[in-house]
PDB file of N, CA and C in Angstrom:
ATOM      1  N   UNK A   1      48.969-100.040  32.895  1.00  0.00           N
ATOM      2  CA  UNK A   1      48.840 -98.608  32.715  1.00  0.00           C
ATOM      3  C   UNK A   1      49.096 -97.896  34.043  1.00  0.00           C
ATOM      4  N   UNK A   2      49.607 -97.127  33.836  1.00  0.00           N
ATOM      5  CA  UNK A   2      49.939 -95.810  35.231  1.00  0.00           C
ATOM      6  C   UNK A   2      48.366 -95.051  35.764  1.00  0.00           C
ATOM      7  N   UNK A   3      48.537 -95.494  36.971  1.00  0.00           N
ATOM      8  CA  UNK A   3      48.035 -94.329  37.595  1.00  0.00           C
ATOM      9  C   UNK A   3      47.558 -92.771  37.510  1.00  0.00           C
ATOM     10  N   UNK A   4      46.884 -92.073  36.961  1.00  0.00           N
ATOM     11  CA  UNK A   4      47.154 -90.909  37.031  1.00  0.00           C
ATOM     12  C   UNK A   4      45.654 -89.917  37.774  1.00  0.00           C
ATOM     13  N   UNK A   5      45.855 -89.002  38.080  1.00  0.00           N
ATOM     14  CA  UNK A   5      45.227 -88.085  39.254  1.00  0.00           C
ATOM     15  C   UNK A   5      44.118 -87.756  38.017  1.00  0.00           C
ATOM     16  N   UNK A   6      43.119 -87.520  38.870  1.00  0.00           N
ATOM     17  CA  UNK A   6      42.104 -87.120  37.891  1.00  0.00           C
ATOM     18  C   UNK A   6      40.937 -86.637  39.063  1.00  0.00           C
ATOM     19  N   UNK A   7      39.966 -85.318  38.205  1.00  0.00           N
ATOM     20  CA  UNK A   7      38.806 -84.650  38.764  1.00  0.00           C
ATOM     21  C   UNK A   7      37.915 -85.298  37.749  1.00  0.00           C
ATOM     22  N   UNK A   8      36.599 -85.515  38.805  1.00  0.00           N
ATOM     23  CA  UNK A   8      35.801 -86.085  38.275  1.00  0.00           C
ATOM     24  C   UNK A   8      34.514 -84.810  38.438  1.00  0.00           C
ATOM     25  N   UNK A   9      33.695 -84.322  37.762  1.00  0.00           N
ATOM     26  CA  UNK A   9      32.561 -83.567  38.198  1.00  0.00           C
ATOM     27  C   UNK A   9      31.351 -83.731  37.215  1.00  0.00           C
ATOM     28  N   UNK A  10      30.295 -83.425  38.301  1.00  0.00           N
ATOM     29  CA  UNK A  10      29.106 -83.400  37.991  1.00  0.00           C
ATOM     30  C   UNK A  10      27.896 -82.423  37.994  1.00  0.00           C
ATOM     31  N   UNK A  11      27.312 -82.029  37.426  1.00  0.00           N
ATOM     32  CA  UNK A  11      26.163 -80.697  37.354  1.00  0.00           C
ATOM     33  C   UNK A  11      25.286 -80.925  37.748  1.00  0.00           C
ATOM     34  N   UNK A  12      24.454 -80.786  38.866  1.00  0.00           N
ATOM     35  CA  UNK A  12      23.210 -81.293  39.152  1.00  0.00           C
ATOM     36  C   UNK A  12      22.094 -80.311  38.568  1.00  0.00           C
ATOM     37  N   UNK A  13      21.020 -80.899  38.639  1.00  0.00           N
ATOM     38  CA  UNK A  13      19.864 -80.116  38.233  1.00  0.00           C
ATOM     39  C   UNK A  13      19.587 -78.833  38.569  1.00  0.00           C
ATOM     40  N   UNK A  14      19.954 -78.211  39.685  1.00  0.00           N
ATOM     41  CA  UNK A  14      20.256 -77.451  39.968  1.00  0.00           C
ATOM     42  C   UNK A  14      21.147 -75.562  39.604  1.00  0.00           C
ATOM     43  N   UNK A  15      22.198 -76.658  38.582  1.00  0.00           N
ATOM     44  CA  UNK A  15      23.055 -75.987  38.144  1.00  0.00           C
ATOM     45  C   UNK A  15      24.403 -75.961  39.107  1.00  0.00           C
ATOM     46  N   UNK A  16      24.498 -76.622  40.259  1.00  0.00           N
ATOM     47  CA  UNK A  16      25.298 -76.870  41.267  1.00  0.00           C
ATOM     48  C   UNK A  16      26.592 -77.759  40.787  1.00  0.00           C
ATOM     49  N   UNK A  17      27.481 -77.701  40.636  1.00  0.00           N
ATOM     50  CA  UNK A  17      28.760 -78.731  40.368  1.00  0.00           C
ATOM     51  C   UNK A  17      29.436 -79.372  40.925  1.00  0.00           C
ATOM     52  N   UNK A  18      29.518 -80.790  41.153  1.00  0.00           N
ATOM     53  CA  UNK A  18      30.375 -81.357  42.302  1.00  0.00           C
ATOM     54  C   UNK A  18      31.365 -82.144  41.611  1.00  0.00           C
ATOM     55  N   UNK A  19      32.564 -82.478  42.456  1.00  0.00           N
ATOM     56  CA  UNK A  19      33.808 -82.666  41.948  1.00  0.00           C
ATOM     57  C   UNK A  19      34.624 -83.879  43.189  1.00  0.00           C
ATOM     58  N   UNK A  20      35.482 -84.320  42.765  1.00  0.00           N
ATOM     59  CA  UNK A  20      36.018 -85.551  43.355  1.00  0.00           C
ATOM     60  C   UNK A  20      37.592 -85.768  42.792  1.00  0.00           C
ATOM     61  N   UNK A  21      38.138 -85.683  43.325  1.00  0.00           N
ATOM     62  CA  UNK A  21      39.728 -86.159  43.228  1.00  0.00           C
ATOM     63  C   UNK A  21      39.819 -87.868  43.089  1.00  0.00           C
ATOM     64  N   UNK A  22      40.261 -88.334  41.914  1.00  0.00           N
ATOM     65  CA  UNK A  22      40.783 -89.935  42.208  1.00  0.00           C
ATOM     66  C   UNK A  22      41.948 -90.275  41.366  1.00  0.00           C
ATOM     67  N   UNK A  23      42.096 -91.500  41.584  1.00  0.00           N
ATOM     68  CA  UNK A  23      43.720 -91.618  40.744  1.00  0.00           C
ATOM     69  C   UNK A  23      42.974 -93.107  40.305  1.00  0.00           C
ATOM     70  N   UNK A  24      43.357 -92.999  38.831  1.00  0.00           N
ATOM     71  CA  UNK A  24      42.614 -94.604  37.875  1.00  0.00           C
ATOM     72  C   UNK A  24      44.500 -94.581  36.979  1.00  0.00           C
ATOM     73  N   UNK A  25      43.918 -95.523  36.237  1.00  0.00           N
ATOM     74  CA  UNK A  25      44.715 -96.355  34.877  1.00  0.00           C
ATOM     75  C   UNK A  25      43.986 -95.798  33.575  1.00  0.00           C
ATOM     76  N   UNK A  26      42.673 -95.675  33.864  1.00  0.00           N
ATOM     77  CA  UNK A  26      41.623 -95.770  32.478  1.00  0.00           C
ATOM     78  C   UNK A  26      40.467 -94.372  32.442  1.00  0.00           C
ATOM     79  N   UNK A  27      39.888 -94.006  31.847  1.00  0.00           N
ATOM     80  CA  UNK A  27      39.109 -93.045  31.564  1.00  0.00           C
ATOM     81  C   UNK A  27      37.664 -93.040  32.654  1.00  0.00           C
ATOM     82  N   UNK A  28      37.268 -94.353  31.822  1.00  0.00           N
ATOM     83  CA  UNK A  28      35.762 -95.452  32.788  1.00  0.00           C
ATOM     84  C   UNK A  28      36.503 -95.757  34.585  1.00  0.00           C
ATOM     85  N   UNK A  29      37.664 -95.922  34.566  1.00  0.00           N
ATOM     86  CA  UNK A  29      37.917 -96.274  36.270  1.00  0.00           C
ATOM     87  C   UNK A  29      37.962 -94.990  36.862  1.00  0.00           C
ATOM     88  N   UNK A  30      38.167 -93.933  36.164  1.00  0.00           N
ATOM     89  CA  UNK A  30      37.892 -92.603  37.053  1.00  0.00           C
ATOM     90  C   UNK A  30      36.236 -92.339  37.079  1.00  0.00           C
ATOM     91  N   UNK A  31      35.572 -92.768  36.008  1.00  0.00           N
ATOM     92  CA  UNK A  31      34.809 -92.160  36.257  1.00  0.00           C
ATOM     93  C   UNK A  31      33.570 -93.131  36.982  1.00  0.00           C
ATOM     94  N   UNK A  32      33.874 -94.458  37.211  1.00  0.00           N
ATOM     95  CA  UNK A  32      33.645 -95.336  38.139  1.00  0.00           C
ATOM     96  C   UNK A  32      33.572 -94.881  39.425  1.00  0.00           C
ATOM     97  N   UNK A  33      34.988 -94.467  39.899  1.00  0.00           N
ATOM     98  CA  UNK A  33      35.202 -95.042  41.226  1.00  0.00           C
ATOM     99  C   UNK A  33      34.774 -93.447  41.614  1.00  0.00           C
ATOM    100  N   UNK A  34      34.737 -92.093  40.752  1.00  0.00           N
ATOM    101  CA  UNK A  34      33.404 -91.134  41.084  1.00  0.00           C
ATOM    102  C   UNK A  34      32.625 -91.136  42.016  1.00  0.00           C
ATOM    103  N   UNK A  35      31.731 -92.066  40.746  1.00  0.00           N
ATOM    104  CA  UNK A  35      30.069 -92.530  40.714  1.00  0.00           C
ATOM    105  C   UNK A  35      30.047 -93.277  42.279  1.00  0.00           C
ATOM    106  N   UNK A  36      30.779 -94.088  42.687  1.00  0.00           N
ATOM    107  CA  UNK A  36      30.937 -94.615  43.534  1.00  0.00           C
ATOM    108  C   UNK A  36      31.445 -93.589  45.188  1.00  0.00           C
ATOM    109  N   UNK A  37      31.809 -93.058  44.758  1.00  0.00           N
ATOM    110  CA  UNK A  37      31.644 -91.753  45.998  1.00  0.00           C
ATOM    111  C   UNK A  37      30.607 -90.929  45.795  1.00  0.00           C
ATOM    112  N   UNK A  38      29.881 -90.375  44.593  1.00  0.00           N
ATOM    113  CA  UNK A  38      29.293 -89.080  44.486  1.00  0.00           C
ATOM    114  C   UNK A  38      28.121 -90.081  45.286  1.00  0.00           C
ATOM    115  N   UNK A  39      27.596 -91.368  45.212  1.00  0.00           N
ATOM    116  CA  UNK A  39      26.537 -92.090  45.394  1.00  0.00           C
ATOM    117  C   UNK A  39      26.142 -91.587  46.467  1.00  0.00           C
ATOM    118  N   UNK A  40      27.069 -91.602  47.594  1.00  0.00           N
ATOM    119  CA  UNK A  40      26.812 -91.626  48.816  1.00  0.00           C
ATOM    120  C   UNK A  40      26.462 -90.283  49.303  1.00  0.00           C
ATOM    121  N   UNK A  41      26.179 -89.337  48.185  1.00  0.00           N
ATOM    122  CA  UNK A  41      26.123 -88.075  48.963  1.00  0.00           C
ATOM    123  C   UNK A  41      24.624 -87.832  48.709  1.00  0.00           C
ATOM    124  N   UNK A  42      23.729 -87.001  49.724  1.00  0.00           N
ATOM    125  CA  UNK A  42      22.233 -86.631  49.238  1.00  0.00           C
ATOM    126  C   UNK A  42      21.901 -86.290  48.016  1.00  0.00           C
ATOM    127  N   UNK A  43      22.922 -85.206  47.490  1.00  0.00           N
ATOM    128  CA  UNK A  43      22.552 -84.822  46.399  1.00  0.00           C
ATOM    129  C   UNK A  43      22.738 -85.526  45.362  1.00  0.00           C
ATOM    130  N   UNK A  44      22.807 -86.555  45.366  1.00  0.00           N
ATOM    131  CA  UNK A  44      23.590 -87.106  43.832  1.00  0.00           C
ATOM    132  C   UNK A  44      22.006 -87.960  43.525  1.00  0.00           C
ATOM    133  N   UNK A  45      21.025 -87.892  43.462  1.00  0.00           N
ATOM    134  CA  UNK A  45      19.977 -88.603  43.206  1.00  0.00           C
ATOM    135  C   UNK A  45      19.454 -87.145  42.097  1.00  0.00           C
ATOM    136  N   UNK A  46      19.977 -86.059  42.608  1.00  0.00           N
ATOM    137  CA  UNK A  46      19.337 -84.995  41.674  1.00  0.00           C
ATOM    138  C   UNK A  46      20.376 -84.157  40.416  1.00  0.00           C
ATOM    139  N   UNK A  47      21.482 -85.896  40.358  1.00  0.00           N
ATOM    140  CA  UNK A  47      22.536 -84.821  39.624  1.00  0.00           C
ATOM    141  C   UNK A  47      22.782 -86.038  38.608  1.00  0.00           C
ATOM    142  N   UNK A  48      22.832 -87.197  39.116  1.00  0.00           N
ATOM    143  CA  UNK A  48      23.257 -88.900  38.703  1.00  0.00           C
ATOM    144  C   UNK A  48      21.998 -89.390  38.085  1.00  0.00           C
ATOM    145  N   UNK A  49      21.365 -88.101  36.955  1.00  0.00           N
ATOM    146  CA  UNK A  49      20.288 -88.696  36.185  1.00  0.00           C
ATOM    147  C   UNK A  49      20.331 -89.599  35.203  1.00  0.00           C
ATOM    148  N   UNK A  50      19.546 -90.130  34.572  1.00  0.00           N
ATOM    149  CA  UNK A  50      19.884 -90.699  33.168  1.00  0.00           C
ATOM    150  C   UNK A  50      20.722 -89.861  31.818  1.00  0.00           C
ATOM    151  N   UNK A  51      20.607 -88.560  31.778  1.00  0.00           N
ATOM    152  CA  UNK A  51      21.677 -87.482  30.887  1.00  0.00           C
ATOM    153  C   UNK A  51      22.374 -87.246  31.242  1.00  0.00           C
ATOM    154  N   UNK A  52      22.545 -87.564  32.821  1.00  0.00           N
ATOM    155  CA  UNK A  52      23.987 -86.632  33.417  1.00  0.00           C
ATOM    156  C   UNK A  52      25.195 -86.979  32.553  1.00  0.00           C
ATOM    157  N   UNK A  53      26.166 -86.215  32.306  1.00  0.00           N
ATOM    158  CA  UNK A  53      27.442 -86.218  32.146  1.00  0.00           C
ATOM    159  C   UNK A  53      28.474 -85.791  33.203  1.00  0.00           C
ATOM    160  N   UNK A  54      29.281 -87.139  32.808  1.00  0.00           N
ATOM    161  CA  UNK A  54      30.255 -86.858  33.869  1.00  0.00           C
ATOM    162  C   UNK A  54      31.715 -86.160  33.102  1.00  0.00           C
ATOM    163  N   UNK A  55      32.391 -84.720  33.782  1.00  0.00           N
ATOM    164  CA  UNK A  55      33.280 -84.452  32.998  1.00  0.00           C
ATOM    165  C   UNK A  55      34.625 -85.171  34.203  1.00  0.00           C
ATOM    166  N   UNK A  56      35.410 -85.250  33.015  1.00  0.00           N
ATOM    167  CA  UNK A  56      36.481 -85.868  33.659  1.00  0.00           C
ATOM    168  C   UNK A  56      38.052 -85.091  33.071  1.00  0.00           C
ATOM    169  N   UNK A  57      38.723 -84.424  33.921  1.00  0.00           N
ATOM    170  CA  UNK A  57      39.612 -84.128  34.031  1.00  0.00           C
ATOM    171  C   UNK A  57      41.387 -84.646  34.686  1.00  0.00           C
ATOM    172  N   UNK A  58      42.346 -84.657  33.530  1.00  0.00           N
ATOM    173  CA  UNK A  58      43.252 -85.854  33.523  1.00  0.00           C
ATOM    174  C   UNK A  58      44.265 -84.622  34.061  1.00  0.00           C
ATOM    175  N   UNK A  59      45.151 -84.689  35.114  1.00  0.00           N
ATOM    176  CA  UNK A  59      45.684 -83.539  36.112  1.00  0.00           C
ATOM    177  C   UNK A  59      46.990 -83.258  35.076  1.00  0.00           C
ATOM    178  N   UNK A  60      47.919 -84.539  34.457  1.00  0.00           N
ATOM    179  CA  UNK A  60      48.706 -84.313  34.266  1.00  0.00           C
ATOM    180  C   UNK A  60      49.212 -85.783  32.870  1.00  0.00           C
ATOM    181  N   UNK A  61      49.569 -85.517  31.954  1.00  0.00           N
ATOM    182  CA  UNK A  61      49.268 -84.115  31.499  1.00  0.00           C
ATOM    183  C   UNK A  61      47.649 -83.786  31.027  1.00  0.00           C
ATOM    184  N   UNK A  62      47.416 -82.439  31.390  1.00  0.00           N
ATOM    185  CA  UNK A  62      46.111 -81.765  31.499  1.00  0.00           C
ATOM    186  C   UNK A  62      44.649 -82.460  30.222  1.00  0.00           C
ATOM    187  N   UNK A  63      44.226 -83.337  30.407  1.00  0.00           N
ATOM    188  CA  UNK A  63      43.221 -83.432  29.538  1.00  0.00           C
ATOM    189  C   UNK A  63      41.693 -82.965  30.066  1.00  0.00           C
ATOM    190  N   UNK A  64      40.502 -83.262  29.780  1.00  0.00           N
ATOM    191  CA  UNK A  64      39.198 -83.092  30.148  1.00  0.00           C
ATOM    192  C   UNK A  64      38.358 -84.270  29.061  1.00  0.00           C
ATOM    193  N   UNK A  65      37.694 -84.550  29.689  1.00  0.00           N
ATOM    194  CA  UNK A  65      37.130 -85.792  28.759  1.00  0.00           C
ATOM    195  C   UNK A  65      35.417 -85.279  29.327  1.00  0.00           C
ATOM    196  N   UNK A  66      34.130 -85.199  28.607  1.00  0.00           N
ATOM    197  CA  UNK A  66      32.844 -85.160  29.065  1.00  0.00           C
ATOM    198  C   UNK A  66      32.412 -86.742  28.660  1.00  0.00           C
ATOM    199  N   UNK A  67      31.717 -87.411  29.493  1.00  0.00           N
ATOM    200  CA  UNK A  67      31.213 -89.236  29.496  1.00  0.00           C
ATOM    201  C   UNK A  67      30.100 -89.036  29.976  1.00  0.00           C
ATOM    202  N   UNK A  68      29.176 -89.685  28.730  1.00  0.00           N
ATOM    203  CA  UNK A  68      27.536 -89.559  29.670  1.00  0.00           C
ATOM    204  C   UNK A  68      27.389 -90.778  30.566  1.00  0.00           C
ATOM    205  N   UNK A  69      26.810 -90.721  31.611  1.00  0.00           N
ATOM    206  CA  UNK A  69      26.677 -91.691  33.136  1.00  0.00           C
ATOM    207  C   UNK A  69      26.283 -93.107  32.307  1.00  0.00           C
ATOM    208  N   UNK A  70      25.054 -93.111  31.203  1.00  0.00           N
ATOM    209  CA  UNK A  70      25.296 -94.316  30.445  1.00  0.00           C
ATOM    210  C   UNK A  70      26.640 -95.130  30.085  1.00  0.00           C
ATOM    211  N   UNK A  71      26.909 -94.180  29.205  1.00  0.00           N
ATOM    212  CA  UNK A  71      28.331 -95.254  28.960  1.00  0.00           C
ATOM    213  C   UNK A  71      28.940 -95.478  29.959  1.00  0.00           C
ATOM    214  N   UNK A  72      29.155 -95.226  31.100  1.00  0.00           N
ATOM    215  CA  UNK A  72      29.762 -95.366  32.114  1.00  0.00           C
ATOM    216  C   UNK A  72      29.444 -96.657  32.387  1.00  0.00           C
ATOM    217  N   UNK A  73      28.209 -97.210  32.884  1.00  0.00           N
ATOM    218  CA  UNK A  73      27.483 -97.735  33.419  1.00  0.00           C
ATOM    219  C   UNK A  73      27.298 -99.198  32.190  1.00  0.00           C
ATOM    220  N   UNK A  74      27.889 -98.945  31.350  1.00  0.00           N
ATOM    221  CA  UNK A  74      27.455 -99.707  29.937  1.00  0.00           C
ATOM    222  C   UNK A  74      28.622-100.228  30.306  1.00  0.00           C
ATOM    223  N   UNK A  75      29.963 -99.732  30.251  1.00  0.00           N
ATOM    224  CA  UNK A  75      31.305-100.567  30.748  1.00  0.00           C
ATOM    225  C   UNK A  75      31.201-101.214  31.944  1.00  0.00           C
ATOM    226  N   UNK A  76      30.962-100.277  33.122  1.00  0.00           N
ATOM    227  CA  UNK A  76      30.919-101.097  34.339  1.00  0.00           C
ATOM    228  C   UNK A  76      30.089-102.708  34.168  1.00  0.00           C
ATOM    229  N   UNK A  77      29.217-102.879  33.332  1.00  0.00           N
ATOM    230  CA  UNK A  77      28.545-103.799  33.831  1.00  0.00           C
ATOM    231  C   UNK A  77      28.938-104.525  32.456  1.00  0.00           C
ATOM    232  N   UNK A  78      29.497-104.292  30.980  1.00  0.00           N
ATOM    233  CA  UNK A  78      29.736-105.350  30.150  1.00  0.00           C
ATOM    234  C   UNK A  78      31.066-106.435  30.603  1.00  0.00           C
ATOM    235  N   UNK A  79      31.204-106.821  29.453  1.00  0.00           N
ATOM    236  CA  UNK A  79      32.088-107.970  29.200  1.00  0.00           C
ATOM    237  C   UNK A  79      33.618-106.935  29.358  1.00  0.00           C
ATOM    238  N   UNK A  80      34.626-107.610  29.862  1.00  0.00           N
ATOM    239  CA  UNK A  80      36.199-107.315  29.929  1.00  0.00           C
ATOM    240  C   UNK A  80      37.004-108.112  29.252  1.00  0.00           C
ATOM    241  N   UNK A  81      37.680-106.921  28.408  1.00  0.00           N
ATOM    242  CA  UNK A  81      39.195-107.019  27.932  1.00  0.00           C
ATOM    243  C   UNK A  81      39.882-107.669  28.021  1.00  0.00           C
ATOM    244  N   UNK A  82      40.299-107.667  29.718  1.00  0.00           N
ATOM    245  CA  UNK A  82      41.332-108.559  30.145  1.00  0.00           C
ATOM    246  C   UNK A  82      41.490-108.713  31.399  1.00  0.00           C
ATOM    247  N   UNK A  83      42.165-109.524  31.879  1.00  0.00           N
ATOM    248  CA  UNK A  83      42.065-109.940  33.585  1.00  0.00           C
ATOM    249  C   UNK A  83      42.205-108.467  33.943  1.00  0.00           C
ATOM    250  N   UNK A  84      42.885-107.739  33.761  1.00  0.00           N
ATOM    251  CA  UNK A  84      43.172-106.844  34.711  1.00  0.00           C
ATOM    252  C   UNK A  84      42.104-105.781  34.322  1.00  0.00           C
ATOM    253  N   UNK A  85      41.040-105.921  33.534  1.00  0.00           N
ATOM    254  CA  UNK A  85      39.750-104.894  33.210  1.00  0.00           C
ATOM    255  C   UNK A  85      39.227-105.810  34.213  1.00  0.00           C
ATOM    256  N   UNK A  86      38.703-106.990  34.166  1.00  0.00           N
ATOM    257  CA  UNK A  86      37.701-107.838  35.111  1.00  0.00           C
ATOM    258  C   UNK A  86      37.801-107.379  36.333  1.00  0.00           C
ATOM    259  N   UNK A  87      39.096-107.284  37.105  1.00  0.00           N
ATOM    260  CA  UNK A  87      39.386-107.306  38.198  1.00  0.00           C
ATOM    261  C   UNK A  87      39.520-105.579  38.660  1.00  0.00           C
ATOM    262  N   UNK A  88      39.484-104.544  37.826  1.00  0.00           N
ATOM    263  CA  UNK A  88      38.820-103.716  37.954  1.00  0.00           C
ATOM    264  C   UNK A  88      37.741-103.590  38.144  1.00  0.00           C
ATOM    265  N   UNK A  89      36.706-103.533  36.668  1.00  0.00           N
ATOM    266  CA  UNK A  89      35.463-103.715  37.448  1.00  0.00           C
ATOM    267  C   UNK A  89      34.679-104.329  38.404  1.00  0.00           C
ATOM    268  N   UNK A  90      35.198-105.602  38.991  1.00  0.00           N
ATOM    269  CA  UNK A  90      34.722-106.425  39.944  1.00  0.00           C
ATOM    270  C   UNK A  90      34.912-105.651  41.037  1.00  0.00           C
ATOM    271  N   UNK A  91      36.088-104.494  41.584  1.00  0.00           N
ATOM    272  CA  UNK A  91      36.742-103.970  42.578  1.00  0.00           C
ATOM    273  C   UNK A  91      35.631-102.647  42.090  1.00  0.00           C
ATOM    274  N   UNK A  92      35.450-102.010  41.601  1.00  0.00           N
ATOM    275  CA  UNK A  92      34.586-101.222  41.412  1.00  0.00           C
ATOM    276  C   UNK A  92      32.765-100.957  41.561  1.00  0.00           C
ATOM    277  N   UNK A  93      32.517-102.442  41.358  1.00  0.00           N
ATOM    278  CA  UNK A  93      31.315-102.620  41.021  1.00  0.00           C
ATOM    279  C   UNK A  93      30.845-103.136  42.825  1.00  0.00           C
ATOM    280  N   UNK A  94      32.326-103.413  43.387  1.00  0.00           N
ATOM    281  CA  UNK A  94      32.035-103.941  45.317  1.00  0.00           C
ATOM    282  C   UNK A  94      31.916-102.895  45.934  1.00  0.00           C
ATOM    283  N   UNK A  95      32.077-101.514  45.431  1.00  0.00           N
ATOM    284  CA  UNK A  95      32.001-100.452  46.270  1.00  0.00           C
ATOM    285  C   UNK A  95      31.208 -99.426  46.270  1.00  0.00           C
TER     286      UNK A  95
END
């Protein structure tokens, strides 16, 4: 699968919205490799709740997808598809 550019954002409790530029293959690898930046920021302990939803926006052509942080987290850590899902999430799950 291709590459494609994608915004990833999140609402914190707050009502505050944060956002992230990445480029995936898959829906779950954008919204992976996110989770995996938003981690590192202070605020994401008050945004990366158990309801959070992550919306995900596909640059071109234009989609928006909303994914609650569960399912996210339900892929990252199940069983894979295929070598090249494994070796995603394994590359995902190291960072």
């Amino acid at each position: 699968m291709a590459l494609r550019a994608c915004r990833v954002s999140v609402t914190d409790l707050e009502g505050t919205t944060h956002s992230v530029n990445v480029k995936a293959s898959t829906l779950f690898e954008a919204a992976a490799q996110a989770l995996s930046t938003f981690r590192q920021e202070q605020w994401a302990a008050h945004a990366l709740t158990d309801n959070a939803v992550l919306r995900i926006e596909v640059q071109t052509p234009p989609v928006i997808h909303d994914v609650p942080l569960k399912a996210v987290e339900r892929w990252r850590n199940g069983p894979s598809a295929s070598p090249r899902e494994y070796s995603a999430k394994r590359r995902l799950r190291d960072t």
